[in-house]
C-alpha atoms as a PDB file:
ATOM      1  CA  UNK A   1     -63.856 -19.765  36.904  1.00  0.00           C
ATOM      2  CA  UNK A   2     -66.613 -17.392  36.627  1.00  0.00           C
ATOM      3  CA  UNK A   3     -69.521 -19.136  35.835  1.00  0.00           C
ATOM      4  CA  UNK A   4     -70.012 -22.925  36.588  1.00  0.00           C
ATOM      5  CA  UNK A   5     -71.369 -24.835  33.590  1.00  0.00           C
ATOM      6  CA  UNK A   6     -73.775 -28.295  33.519  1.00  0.00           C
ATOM      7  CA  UNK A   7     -71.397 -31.304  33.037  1.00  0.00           C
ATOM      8  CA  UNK A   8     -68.267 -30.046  34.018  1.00  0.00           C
ATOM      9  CA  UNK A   9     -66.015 -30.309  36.502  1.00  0.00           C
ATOM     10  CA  UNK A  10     -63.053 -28.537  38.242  1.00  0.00           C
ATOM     11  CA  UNK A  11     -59.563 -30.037  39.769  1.00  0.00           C
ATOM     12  CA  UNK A  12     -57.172 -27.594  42.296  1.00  0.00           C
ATOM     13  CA  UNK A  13     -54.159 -29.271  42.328  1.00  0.00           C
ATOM     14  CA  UNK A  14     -52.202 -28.363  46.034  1.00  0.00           C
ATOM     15  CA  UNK A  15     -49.121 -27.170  45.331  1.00  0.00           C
ATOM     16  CA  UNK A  16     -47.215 -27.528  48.391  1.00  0.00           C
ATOM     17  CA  UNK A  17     -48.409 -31.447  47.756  1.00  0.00           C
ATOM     18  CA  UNK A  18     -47.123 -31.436  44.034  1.00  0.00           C
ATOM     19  CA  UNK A  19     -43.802 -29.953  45.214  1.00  0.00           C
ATOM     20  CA  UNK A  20     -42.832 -32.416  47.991  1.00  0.00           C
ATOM     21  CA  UNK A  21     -44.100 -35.316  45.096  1.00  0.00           C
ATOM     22  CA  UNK A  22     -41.791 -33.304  42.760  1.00  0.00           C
ATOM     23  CA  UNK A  23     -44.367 -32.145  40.427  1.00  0.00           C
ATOM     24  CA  UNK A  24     -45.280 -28.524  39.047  1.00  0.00           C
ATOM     25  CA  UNK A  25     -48.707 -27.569  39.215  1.00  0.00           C
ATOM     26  CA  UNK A  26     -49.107 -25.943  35.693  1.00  0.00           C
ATOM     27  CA  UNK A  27     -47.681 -30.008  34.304  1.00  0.00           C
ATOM     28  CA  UNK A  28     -50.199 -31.731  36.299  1.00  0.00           C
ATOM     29  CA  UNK A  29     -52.683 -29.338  34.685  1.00  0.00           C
ATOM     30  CA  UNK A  30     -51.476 -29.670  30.965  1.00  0.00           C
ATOM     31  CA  UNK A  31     -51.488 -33.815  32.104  1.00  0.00           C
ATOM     32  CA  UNK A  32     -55.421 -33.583  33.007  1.00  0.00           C
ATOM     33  CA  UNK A  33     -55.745 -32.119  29.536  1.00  0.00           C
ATOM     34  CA  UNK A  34     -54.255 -34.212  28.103  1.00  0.00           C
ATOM     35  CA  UNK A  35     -55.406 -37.371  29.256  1.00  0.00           C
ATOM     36  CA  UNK A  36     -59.254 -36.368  29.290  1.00  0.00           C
ATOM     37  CA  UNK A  37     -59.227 -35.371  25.748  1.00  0.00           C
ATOM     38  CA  UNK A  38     -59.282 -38.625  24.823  1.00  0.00           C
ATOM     39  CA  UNK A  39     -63.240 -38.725  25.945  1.00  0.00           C
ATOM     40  CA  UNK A  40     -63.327 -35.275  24.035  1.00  0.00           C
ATOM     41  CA  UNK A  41     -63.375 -32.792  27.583  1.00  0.00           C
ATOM     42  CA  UNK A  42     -62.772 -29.285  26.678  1.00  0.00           C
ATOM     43  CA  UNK A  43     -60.456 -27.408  29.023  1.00  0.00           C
ATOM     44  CA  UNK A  44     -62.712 -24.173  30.040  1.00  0.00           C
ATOM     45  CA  UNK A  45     -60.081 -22.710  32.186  1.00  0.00           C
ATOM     46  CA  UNK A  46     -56.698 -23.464  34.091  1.00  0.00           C
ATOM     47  CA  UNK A  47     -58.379 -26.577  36.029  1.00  0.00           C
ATOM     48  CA  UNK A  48     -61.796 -26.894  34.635  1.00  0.00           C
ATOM     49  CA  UNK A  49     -63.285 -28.883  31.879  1.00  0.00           C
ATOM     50  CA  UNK A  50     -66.460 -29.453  29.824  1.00  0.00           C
ATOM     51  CA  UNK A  51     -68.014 -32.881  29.002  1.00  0.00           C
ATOM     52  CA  UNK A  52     -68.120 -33.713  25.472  1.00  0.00           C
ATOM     53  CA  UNK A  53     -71.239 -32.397  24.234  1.00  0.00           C
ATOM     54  CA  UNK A  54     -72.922 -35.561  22.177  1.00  0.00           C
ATOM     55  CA  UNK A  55     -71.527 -37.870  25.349  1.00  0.00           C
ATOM     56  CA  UNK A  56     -71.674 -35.406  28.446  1.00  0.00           C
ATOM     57  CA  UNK A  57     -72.565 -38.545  31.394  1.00  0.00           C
ATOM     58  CA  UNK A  58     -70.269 -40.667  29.496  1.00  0.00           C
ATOM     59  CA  UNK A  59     -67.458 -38.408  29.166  1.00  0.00           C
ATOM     60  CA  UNK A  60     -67.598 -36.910  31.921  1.00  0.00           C
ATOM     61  CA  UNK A  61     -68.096 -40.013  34.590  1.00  0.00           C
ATOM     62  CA  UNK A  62     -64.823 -41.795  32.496  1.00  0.00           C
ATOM     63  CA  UNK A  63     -62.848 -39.026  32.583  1.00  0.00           C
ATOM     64  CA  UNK A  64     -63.413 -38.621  36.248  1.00  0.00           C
ATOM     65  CA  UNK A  65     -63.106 -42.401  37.026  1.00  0.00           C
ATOM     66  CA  UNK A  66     -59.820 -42.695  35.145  1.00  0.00           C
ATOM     67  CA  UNK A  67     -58.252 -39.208  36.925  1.00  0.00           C
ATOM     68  CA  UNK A  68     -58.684 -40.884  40.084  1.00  0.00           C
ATOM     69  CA  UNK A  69     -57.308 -44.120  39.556  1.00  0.00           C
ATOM     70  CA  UNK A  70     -53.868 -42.213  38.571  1.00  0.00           C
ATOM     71  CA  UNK A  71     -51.661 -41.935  41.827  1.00  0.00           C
ATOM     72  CA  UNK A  72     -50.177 -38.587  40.539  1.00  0.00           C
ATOM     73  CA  UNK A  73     -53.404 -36.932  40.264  1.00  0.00           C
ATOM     74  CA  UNK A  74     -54.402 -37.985  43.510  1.00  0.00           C
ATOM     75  CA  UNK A  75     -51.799 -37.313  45.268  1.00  0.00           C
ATOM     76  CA  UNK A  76     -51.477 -33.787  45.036  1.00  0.00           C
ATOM     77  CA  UNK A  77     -55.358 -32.795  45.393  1.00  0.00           C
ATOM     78  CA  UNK A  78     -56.721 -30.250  46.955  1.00  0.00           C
ATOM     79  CA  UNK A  79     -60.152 -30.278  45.548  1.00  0.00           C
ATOM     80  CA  UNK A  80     -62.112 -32.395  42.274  1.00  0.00           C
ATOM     81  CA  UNK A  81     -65.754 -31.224  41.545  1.00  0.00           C
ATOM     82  CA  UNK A  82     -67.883 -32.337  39.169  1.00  0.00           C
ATOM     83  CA  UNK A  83     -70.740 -30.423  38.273  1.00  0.00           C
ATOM     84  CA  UNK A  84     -74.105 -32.104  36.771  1.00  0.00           C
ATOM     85  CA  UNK A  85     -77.490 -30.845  35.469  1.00  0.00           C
ATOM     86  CA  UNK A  86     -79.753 -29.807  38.416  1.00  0.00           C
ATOM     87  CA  UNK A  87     -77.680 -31.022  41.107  1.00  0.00           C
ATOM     88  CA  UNK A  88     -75.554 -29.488  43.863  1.00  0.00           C
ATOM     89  CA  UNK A  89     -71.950 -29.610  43.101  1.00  0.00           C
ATOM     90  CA  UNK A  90     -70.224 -33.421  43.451  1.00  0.00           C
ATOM     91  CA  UNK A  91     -67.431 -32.905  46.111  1.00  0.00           C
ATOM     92  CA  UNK A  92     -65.823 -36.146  44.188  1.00  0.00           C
ATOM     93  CA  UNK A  93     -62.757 -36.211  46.964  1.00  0.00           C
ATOM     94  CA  UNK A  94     -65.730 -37.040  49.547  1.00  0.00           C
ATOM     95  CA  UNK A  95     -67.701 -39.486  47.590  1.00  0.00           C
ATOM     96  CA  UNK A  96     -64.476 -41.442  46.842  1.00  0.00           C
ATOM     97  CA  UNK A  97     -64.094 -41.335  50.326  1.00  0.00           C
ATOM     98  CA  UNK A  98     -66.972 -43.349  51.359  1.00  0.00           C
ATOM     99  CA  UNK A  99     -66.529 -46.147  48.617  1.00  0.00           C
ATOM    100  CA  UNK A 100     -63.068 -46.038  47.199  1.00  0.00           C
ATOM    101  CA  UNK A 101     -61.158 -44.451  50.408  1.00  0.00           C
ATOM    102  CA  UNK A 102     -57.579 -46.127  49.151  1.00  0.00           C
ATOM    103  CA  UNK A 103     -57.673 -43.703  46.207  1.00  0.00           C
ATOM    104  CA  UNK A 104     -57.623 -40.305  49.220  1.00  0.00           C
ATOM    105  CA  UNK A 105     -54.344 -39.870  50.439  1.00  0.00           C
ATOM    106  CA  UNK A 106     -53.877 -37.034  52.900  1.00  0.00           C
END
């Protein structure tokens, strides 16, 4: 991604994680998309997506709370920022960390 853009955010899926889970990265991708349409994300790039423009806290923030409730996104992680108006980028991994740490696995 070339340019980072107000309420958005970006997911690397590990691969080496996704393959010993038995998952492809490029699925897991197409499975973000899919599920975060539903709060009307559009996919910017391979692993980055826009808030919904009328609903951009709302979408965004569900979107993100529902991704890491799902074991299989999880799982295979290697990074999930979110990316707000006027504030440094949200290392989301971290802040689940501190208040939801049974959603990290290693």
């Amino acid at each position: 991604m070339t340019d980072v853009k107000p309420w958005s955010f970006t997911i690397e899926f590990d691969a080496a994680k996704a393959a010993r889970n038995g998952y492809d990265v490029d699925t897991l991708y197409e499975c973000v998309d899919k599920n975060v349409q539903r709060y009307g994300l559009t996919r910017l790039d391979r692993g980055t997506w826009k808030a919904n423009e009328s609903k951009k806290v709302e979408s965004q923030c569900l979107s993100l709370l529902m991704l890491s409730k799902q074991k299989w996104v999880m799982q295979n992680l290697h990074s999930l920022t979110a990316y707000e108006r006027s504030t440094d980028p949200i290392d989301i991994i971290a802040a689940l960390r501190k208040r939801n740490p049974e959603r990290v696995y290693a």
